[in-house]
C-alpha atoms as a PDB file:
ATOM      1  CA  UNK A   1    -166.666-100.273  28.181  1.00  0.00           C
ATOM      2  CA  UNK A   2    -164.550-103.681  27.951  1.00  0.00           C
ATOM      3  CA  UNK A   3    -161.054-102.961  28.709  1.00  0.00           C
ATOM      4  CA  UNK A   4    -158.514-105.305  29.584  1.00  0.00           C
ATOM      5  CA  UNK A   5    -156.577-105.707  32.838  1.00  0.00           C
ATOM      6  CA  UNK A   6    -153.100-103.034  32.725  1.00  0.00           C
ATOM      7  CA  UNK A   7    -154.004-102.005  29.715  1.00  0.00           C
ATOM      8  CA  UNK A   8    -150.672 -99.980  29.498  1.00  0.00           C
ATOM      9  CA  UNK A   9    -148.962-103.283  29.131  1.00  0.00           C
ATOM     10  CA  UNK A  10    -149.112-104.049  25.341  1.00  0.00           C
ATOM     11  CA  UNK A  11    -147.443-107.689  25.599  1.00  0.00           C
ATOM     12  CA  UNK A  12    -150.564-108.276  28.334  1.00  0.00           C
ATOM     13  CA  UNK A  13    -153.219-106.138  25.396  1.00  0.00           C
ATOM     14  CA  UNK A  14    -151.924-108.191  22.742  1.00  0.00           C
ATOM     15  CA  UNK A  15    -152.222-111.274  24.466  1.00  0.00           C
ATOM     16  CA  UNK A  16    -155.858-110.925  25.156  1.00  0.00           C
ATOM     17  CA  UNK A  17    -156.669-110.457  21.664  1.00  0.00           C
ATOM     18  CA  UNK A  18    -155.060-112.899  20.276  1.00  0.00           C
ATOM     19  CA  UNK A  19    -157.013-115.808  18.939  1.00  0.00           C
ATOM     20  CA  UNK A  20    -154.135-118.011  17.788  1.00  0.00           C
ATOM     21  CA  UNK A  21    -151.666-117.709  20.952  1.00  0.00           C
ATOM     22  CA  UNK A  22    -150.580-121.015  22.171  1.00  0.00           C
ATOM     23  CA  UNK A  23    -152.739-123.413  18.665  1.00  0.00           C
ATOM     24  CA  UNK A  24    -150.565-121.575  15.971  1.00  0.00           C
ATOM     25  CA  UNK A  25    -149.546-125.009  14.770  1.00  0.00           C
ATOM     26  CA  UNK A  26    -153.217-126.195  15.275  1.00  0.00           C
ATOM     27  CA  UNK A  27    -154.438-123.313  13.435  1.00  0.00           C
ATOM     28  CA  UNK A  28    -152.549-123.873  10.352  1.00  0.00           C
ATOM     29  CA  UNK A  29    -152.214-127.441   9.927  1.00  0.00           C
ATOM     30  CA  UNK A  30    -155.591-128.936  11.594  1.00  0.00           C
ATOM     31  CA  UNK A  31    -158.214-125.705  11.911  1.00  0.00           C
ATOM     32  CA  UNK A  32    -157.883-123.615   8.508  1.00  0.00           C
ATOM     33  CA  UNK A  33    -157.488-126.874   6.093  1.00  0.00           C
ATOM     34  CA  UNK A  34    -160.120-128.778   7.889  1.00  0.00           C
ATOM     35  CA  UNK A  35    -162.532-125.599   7.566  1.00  0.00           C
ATOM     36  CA  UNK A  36    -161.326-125.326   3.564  1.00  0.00           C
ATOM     37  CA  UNK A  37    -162.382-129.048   2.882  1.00  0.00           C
ATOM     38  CA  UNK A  38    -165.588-129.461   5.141  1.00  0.00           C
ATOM     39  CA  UNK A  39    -166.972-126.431   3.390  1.00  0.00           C
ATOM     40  CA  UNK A  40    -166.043-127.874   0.076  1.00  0.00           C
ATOM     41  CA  UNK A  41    -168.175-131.354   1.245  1.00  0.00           C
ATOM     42  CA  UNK A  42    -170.781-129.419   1.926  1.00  0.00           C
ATOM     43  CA  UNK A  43    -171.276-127.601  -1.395  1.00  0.00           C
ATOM     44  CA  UNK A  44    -170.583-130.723  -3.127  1.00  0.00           C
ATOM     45  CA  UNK A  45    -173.304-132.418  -1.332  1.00  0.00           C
ATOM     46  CA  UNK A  46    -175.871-129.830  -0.918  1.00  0.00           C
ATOM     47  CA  UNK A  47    -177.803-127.655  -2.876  1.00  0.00           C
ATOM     48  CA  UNK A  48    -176.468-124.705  -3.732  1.00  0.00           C
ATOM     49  CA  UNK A  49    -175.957-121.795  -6.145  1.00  0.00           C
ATOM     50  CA  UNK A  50    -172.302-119.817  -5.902  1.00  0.00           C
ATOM     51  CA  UNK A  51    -170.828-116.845  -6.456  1.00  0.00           C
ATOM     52  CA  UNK A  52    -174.518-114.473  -6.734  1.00  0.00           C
ATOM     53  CA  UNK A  53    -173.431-110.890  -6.664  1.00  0.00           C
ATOM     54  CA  UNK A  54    -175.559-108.989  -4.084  1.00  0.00           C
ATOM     55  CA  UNK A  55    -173.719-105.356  -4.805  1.00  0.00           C
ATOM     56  CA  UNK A  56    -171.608-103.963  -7.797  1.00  0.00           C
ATOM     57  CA  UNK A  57    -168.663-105.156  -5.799  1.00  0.00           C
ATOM     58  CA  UNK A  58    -166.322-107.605  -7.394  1.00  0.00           C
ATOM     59  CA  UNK A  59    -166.092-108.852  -3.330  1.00  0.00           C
ATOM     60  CA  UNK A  60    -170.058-108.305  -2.777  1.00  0.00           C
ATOM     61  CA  UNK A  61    -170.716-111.910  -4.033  1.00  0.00           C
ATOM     62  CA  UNK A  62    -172.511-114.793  -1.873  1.00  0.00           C
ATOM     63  CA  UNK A  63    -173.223-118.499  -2.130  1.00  0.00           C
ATOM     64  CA  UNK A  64    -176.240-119.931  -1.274  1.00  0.00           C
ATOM     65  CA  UNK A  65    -177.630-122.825   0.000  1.00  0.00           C
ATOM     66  CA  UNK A  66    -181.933-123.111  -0.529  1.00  0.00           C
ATOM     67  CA  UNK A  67    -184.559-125.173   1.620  1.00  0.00           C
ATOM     68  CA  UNK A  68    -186.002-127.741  -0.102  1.00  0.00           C
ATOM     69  CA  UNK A  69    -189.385-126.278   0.527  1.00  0.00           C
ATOM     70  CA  UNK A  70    -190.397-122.812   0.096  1.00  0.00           C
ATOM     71  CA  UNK A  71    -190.857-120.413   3.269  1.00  0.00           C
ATOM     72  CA  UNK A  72    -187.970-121.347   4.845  1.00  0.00           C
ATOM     73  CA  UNK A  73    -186.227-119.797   8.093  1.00  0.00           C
ATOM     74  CA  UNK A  74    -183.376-118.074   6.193  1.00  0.00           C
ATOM     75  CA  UNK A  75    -180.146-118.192   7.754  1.00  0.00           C
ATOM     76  CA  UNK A  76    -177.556-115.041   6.925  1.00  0.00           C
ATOM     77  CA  UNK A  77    -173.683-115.769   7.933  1.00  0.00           C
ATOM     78  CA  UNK A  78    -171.488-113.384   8.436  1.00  0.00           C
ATOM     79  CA  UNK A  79    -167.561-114.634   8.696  1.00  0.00           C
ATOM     80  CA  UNK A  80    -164.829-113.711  10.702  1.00  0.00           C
ATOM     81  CA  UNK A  81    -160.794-113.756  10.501  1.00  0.00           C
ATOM     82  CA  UNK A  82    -160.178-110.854  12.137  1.00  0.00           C
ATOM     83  CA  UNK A  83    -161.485-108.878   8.719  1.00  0.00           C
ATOM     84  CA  UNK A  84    -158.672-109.334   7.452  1.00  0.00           C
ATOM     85  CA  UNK A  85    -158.840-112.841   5.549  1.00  0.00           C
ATOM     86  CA  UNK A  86    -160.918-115.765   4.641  1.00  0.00           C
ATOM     87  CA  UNK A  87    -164.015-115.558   2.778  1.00  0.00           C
ATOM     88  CA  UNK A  88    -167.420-117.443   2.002  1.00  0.00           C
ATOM     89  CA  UNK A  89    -165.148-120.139   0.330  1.00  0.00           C
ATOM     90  CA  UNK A  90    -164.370-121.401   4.007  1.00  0.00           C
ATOM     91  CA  UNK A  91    -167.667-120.947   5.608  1.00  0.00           C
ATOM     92  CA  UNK A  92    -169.694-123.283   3.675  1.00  0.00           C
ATOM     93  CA  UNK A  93    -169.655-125.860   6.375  1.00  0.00           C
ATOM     94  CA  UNK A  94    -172.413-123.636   8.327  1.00  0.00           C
ATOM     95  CA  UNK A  95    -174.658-124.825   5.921  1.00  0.00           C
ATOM     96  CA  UNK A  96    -173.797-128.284   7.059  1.00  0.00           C
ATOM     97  CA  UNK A  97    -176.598-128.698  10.229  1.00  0.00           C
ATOM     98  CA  UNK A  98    -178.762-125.888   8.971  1.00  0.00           C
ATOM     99  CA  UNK A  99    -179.907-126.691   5.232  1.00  0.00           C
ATOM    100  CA  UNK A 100    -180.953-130.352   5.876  1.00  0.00           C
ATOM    101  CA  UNK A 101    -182.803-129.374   8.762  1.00  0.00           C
ATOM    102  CA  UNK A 102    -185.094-126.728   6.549  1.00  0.00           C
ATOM    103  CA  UNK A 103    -183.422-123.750   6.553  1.00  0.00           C
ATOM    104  CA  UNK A 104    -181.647-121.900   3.519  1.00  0.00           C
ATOM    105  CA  UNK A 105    -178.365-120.727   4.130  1.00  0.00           C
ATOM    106  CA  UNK A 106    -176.699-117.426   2.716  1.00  0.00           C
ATOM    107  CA  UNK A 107    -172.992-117.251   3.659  1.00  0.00           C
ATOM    108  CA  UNK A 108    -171.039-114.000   2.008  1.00  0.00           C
ATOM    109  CA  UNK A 109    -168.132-112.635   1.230  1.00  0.00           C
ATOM    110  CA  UNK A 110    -166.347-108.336   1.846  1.00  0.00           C
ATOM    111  CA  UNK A 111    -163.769-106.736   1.039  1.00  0.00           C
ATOM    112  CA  UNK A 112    -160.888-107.034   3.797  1.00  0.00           C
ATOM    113  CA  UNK A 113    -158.669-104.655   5.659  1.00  0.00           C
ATOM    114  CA  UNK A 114    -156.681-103.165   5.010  1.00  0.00           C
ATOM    115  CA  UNK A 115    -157.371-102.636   1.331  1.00  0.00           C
ATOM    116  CA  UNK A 116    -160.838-100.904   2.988  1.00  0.00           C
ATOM    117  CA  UNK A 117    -161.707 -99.686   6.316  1.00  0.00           C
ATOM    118  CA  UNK A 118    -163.835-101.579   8.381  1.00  0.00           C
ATOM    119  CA  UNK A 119    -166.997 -99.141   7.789  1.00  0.00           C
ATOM    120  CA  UNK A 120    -166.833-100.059   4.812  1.00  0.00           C
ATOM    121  CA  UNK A 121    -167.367-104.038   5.761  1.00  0.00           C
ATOM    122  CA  UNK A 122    -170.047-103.025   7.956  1.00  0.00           C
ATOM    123  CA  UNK A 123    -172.072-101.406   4.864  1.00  0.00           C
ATOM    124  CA  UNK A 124    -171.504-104.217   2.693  1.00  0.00           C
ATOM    125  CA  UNK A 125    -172.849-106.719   5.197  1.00  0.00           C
ATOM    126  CA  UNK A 126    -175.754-104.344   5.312  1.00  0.00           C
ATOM    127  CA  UNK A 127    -176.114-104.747   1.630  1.00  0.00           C
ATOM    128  CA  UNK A 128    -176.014-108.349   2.017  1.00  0.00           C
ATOM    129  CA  UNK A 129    -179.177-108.299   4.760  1.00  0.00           C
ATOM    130  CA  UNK A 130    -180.810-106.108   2.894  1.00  0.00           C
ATOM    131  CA  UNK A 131    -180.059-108.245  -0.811  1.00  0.00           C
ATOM    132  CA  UNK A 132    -181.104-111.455   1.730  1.00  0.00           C
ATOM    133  CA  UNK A 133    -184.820-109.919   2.362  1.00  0.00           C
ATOM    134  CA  UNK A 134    -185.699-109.076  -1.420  1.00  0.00           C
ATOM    135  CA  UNK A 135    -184.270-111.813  -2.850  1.00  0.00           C
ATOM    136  CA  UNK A 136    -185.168-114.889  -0.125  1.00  0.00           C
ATOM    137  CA  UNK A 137    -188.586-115.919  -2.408  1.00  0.00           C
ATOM    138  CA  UNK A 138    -186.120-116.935  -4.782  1.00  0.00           C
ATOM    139  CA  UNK A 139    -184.078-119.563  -2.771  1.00  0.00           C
ATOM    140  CA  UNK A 140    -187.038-120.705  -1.115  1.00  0.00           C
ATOM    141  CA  UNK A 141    -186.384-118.004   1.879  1.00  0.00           C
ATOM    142  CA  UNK A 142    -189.441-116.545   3.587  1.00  0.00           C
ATOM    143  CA  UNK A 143    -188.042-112.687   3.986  1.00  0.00           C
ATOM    144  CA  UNK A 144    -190.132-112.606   7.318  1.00  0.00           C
ATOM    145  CA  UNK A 145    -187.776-115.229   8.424  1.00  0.00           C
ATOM    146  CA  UNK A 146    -184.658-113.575   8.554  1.00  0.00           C
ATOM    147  CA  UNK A 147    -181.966-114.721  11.497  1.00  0.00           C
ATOM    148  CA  UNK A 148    -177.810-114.002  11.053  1.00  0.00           C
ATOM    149  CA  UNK A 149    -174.956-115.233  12.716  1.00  0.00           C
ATOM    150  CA  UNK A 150    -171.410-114.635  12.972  1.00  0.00           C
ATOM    151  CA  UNK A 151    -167.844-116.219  14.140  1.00  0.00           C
ATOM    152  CA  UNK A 152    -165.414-113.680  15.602  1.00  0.00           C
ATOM    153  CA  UNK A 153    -165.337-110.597  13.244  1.00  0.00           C
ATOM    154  CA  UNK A 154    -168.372-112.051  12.430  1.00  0.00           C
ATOM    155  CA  UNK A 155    -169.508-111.253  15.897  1.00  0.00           C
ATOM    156  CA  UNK A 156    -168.824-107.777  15.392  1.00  0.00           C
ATOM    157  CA  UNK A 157    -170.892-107.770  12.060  1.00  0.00           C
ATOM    158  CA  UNK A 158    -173.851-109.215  13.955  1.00  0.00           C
ATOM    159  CA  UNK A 159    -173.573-106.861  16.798  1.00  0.00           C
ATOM    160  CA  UNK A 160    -173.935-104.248  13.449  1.00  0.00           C
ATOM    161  CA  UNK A 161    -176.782-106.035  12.018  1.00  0.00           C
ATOM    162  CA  UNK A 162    -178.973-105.251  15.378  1.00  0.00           C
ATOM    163  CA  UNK A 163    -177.278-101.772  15.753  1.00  0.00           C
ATOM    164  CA  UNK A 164    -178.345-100.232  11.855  1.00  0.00           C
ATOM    165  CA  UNK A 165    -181.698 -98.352  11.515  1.00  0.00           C
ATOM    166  CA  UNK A 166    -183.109-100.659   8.534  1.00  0.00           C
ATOM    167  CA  UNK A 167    -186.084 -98.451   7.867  1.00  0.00           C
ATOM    168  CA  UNK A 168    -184.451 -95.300   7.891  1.00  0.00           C
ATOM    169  CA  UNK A 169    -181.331 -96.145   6.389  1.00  0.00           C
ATOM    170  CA  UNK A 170    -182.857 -99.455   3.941  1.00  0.00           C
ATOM    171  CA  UNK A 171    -186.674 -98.463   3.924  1.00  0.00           C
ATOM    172  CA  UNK A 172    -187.183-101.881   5.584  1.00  0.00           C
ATOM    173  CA  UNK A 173    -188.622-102.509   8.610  1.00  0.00           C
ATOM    174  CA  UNK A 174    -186.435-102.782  12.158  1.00  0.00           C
ATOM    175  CA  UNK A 175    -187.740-106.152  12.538  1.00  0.00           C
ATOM    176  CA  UNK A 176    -186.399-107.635   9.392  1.00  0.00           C
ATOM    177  CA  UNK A 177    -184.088-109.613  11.781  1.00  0.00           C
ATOM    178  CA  UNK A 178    -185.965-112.255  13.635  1.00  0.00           C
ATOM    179  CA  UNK A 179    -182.678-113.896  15.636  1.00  0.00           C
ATOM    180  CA  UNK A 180    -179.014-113.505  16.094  1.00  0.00           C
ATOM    181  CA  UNK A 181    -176.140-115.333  17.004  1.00  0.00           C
ATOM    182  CA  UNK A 182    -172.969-114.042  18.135  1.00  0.00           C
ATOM    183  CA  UNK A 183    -169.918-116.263  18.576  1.00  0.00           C
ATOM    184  CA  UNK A 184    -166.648-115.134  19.774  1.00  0.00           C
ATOM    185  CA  UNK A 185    -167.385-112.127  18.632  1.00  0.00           C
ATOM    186  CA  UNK A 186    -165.993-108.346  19.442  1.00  0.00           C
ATOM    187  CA  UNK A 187    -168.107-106.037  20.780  1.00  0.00           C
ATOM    188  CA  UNK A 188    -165.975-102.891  21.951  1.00  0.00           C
ATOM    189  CA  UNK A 189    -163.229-101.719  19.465  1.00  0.00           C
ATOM    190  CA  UNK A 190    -161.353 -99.691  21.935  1.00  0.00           C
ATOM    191  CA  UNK A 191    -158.732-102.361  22.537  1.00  0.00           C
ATOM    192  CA  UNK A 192    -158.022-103.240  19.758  1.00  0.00           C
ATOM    193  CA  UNK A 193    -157.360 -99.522  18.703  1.00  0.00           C
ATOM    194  CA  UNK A 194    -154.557-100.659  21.074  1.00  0.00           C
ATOM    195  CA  UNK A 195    -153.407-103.655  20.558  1.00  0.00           C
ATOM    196  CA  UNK A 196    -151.532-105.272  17.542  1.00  0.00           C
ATOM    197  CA  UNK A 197    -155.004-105.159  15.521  1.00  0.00           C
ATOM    198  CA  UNK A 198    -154.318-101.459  14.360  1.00  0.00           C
ATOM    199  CA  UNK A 199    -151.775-102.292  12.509  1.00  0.00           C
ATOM    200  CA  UNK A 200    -154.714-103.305   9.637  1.00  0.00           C
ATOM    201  CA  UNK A 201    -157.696-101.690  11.507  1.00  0.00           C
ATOM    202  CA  UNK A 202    -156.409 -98.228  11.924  1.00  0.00           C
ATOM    203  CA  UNK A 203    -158.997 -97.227  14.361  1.00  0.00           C
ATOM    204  CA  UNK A 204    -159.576 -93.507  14.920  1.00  0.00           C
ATOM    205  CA  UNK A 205    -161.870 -92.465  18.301  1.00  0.00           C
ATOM    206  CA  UNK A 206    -165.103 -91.773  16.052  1.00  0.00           C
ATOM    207  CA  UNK A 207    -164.606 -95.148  14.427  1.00  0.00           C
ATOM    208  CA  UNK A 208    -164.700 -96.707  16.980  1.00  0.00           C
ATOM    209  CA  UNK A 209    -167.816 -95.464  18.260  1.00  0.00           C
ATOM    210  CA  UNK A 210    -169.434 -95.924  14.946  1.00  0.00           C
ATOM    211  CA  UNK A 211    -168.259 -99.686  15.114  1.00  0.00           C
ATOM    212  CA  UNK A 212    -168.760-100.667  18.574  1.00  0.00           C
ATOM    213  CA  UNK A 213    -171.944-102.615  19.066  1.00  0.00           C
ATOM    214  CA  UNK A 214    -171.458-102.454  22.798  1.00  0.00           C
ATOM    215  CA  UNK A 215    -171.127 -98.177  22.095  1.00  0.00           C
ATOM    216  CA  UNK A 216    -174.412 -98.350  20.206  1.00  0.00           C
ATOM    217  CA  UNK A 217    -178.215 -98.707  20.348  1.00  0.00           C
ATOM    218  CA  UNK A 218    -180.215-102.362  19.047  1.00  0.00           C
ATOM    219  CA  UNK A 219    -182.064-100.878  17.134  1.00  0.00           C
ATOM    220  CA  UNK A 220    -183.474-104.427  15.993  1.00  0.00           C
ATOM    221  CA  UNK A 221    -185.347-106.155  19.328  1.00  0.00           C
ATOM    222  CA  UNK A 222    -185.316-109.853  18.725  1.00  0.00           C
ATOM    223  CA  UNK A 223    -183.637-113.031  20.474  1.00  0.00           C
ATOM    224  CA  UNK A 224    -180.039-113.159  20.837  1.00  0.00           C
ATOM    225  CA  UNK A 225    -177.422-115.864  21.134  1.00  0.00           C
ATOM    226  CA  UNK A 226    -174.194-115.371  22.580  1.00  0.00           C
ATOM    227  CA  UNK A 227    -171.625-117.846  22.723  1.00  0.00           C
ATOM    228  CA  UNK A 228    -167.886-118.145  23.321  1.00  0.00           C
ATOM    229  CA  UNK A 229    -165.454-120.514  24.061  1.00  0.00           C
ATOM    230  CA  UNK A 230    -164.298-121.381  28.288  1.00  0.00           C
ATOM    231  CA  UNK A 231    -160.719-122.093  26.631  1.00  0.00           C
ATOM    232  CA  UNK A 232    -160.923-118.969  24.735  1.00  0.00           C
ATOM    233  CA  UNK A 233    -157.929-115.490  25.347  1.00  0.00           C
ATOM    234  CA  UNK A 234    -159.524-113.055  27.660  1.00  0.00           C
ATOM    235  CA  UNK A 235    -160.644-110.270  25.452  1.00  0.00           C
ATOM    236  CA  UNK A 236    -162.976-112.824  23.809  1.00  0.00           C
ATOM    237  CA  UNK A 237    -164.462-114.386  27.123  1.00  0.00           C
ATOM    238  CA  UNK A 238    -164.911-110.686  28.512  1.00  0.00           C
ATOM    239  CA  UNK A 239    -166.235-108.890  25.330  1.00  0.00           C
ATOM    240  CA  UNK A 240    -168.899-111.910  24.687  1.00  0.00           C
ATOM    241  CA  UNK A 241    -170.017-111.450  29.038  1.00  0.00           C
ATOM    242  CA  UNK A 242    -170.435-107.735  28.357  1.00  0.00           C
ATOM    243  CA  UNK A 243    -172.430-107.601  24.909  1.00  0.00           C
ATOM    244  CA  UNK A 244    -174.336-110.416  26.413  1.00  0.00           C
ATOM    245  CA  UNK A 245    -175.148-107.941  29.738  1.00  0.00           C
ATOM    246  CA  UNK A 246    -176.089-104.435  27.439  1.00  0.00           C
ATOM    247  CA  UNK A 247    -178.429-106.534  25.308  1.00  0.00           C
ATOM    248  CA  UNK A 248    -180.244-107.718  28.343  1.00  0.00           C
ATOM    249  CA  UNK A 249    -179.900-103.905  30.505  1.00  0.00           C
ATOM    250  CA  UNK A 250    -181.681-103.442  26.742  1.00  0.00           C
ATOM    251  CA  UNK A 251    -183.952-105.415  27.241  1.00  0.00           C
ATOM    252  CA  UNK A 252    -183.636-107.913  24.651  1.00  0.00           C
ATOM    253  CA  UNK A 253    -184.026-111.487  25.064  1.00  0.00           C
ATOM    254  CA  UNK A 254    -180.316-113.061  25.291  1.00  0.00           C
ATOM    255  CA  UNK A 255    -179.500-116.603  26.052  1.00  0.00           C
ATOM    256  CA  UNK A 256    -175.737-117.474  26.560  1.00  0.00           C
ATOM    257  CA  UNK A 257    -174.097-120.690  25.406  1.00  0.00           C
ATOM    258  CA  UNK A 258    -171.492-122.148  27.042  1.00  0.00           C
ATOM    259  CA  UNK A 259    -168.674-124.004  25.512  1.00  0.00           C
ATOM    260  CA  UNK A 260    -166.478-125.259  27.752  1.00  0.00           C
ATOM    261  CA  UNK A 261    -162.491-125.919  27.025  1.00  0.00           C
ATOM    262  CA  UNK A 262    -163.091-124.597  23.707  1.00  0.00           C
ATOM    263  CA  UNK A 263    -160.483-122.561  21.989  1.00  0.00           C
ATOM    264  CA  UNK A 264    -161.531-119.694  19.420  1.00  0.00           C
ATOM    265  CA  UNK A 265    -161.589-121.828  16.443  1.00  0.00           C
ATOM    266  CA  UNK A 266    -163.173-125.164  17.777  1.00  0.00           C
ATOM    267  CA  UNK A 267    -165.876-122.691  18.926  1.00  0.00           C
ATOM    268  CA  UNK A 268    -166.705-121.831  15.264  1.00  0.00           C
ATOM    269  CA  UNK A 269    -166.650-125.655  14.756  1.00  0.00           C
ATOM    270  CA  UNK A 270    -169.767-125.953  17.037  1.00  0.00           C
ATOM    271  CA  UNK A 271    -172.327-124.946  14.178  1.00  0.00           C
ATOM    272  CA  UNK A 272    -171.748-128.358  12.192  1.00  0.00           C
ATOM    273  CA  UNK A 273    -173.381-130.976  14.653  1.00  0.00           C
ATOM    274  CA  UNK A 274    -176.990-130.527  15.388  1.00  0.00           C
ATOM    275  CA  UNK A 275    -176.089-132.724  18.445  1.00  0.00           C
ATOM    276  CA  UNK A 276    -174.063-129.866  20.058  1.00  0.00           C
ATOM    277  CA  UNK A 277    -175.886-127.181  22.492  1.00  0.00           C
ATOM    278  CA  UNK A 278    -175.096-124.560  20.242  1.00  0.00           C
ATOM    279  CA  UNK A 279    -176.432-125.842  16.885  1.00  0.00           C
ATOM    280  CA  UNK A 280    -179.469-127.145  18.527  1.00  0.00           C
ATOM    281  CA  UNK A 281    -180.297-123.481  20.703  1.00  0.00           C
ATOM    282  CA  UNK A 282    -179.898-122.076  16.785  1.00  0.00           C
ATOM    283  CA  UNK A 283    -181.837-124.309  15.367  1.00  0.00           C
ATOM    284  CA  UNK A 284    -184.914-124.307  18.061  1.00  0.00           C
ATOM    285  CA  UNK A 285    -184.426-120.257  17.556  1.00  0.00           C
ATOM    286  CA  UNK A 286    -185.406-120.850  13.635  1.00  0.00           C
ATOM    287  CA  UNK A 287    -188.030-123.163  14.814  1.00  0.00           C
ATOM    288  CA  UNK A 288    -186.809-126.187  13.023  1.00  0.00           C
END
């Protein structure tokens, strides 16, 4: 499993986890507002319908963003911060690349830690894929045509996606996922069962093997993209080499994209251009 070099030294653990060390004035005044108003550009200039429940949850709510054509690739995103913040509302941009280009976008919202634990994220993004296939007709989605991506916690959530037994758990078939896309994401939880993350994690040993995607079986085969950022903190650059290494020893189809120099957050930035290597590798994935 991933660990981190001296893992008794928690200055070193914390270090390697954190995805704000050394662009904590970035973060705040250039990252996090510029992700708040490009997402609000793109719902005011594309289609879209907000705020559609897809469970009982007051959280369990989505926005989405329909093809202009019926049987579209669907697109299913998953956000990060660390489940512990953000929501949809931030996420829109991911629409930005995707929607014009023939897709329809889903982006959705959970409940964070650590009002709830993190299995119980993991079942409402489950919900969400499972909402995503019966409801796709209706947003011009072709449910056959399912792919989901994922930013950081995200990454985790996809990892979760491919892990969960959809027909015996869903009565839906294993392949309902056609592609996934894991950026930044965290793979192994043991770390941060270590590091400063517990604080709003709280990570016992069988939850972190329940919540590990590099601890578990894909039980969905289908192509895999893994990117991460060259200017990202260790424990980011080492847990997206060794989910990228099981899928393949899996068998699964895996092609890693390489960002260099970019930090954890411009990373998440690279789904907005469909000039960049990482929009266009999604986007030739969906077939569009």
């Amino acid at each position: 499993m991933v660990e981190v070099a001296n893992p008794a030294d928690q200055a070193a653990l914390d270090k390697a986890y954190s995805a704000r060390i050394g662009i904590e004035e970035k973060f705040d005044k250039e990252y996090l507002p510029g992700f708040a108003t490009t997402s609000q550009a793109a719902r005011a200039k594309l289609p879209c319908r907000l705020d559609i429940q897809y469970g009982p949850h007051r959280d369990e709510v989505c926005d989405v963003f329909p093809a202009a054509r019926p049987g579209a690739p669907l697109m299913c995103y998953l956000h990060g911060g660390y489940w512990r913040m953000l929501t949809k509302n931030e996420n829109s941009f991911v629409a930005t690349a995707l929607q014009p280009a023939g897709a329809t976008v889903m982006v959705n919202t959970y409940s964070l830690a650590p009002g709830v634990h993190i299995d119980v994220i993991v079942q409402q993004c489950r919900a969400f894929i499972a909402w995503a296939y019966r409801n796709a007709g209706f947003y011009n989605g072709d449910p056959r045509r399912i792919y989901i991506s994922g930013h950081s916690a995200g990454g985790q959530l996809v990892g979760m996606m491919l892990a969960t037994d959809w027909e015996r758990d869903y009565g839906l078939p294993n392949s309902i996922i056609k592609g996934a896309v894991a950026i930044s994401g965290i793979f192994d939880m043991k770390p941060l069962s270590r590091a400063f993350t517990n604080e709003w994690l709280q990570l016992g040993p069988a939850a972190i093997e329940r919540n590990s995607p590099l601890r578990l079986e894909p039980k969905v085969k289908c192509p895999t993209i893994v990117a991460v950022g060259g200017g990202e903190v260790p424990g980011f650059l080492t847990q997206s080499a060794a989910y990228a290494a099981y899928l393949k020893s899996k068998g699964q189809p895996v092609e890693i994209v390489d960002l260099p120099g970019l930090d954890h957050f411009a990373a998440w930035n690279e789904v907005m251009d469909p000039k960049r290597p990482l929009t266009k590798a999604v986007l030739k994935m969906m077939g569009l």
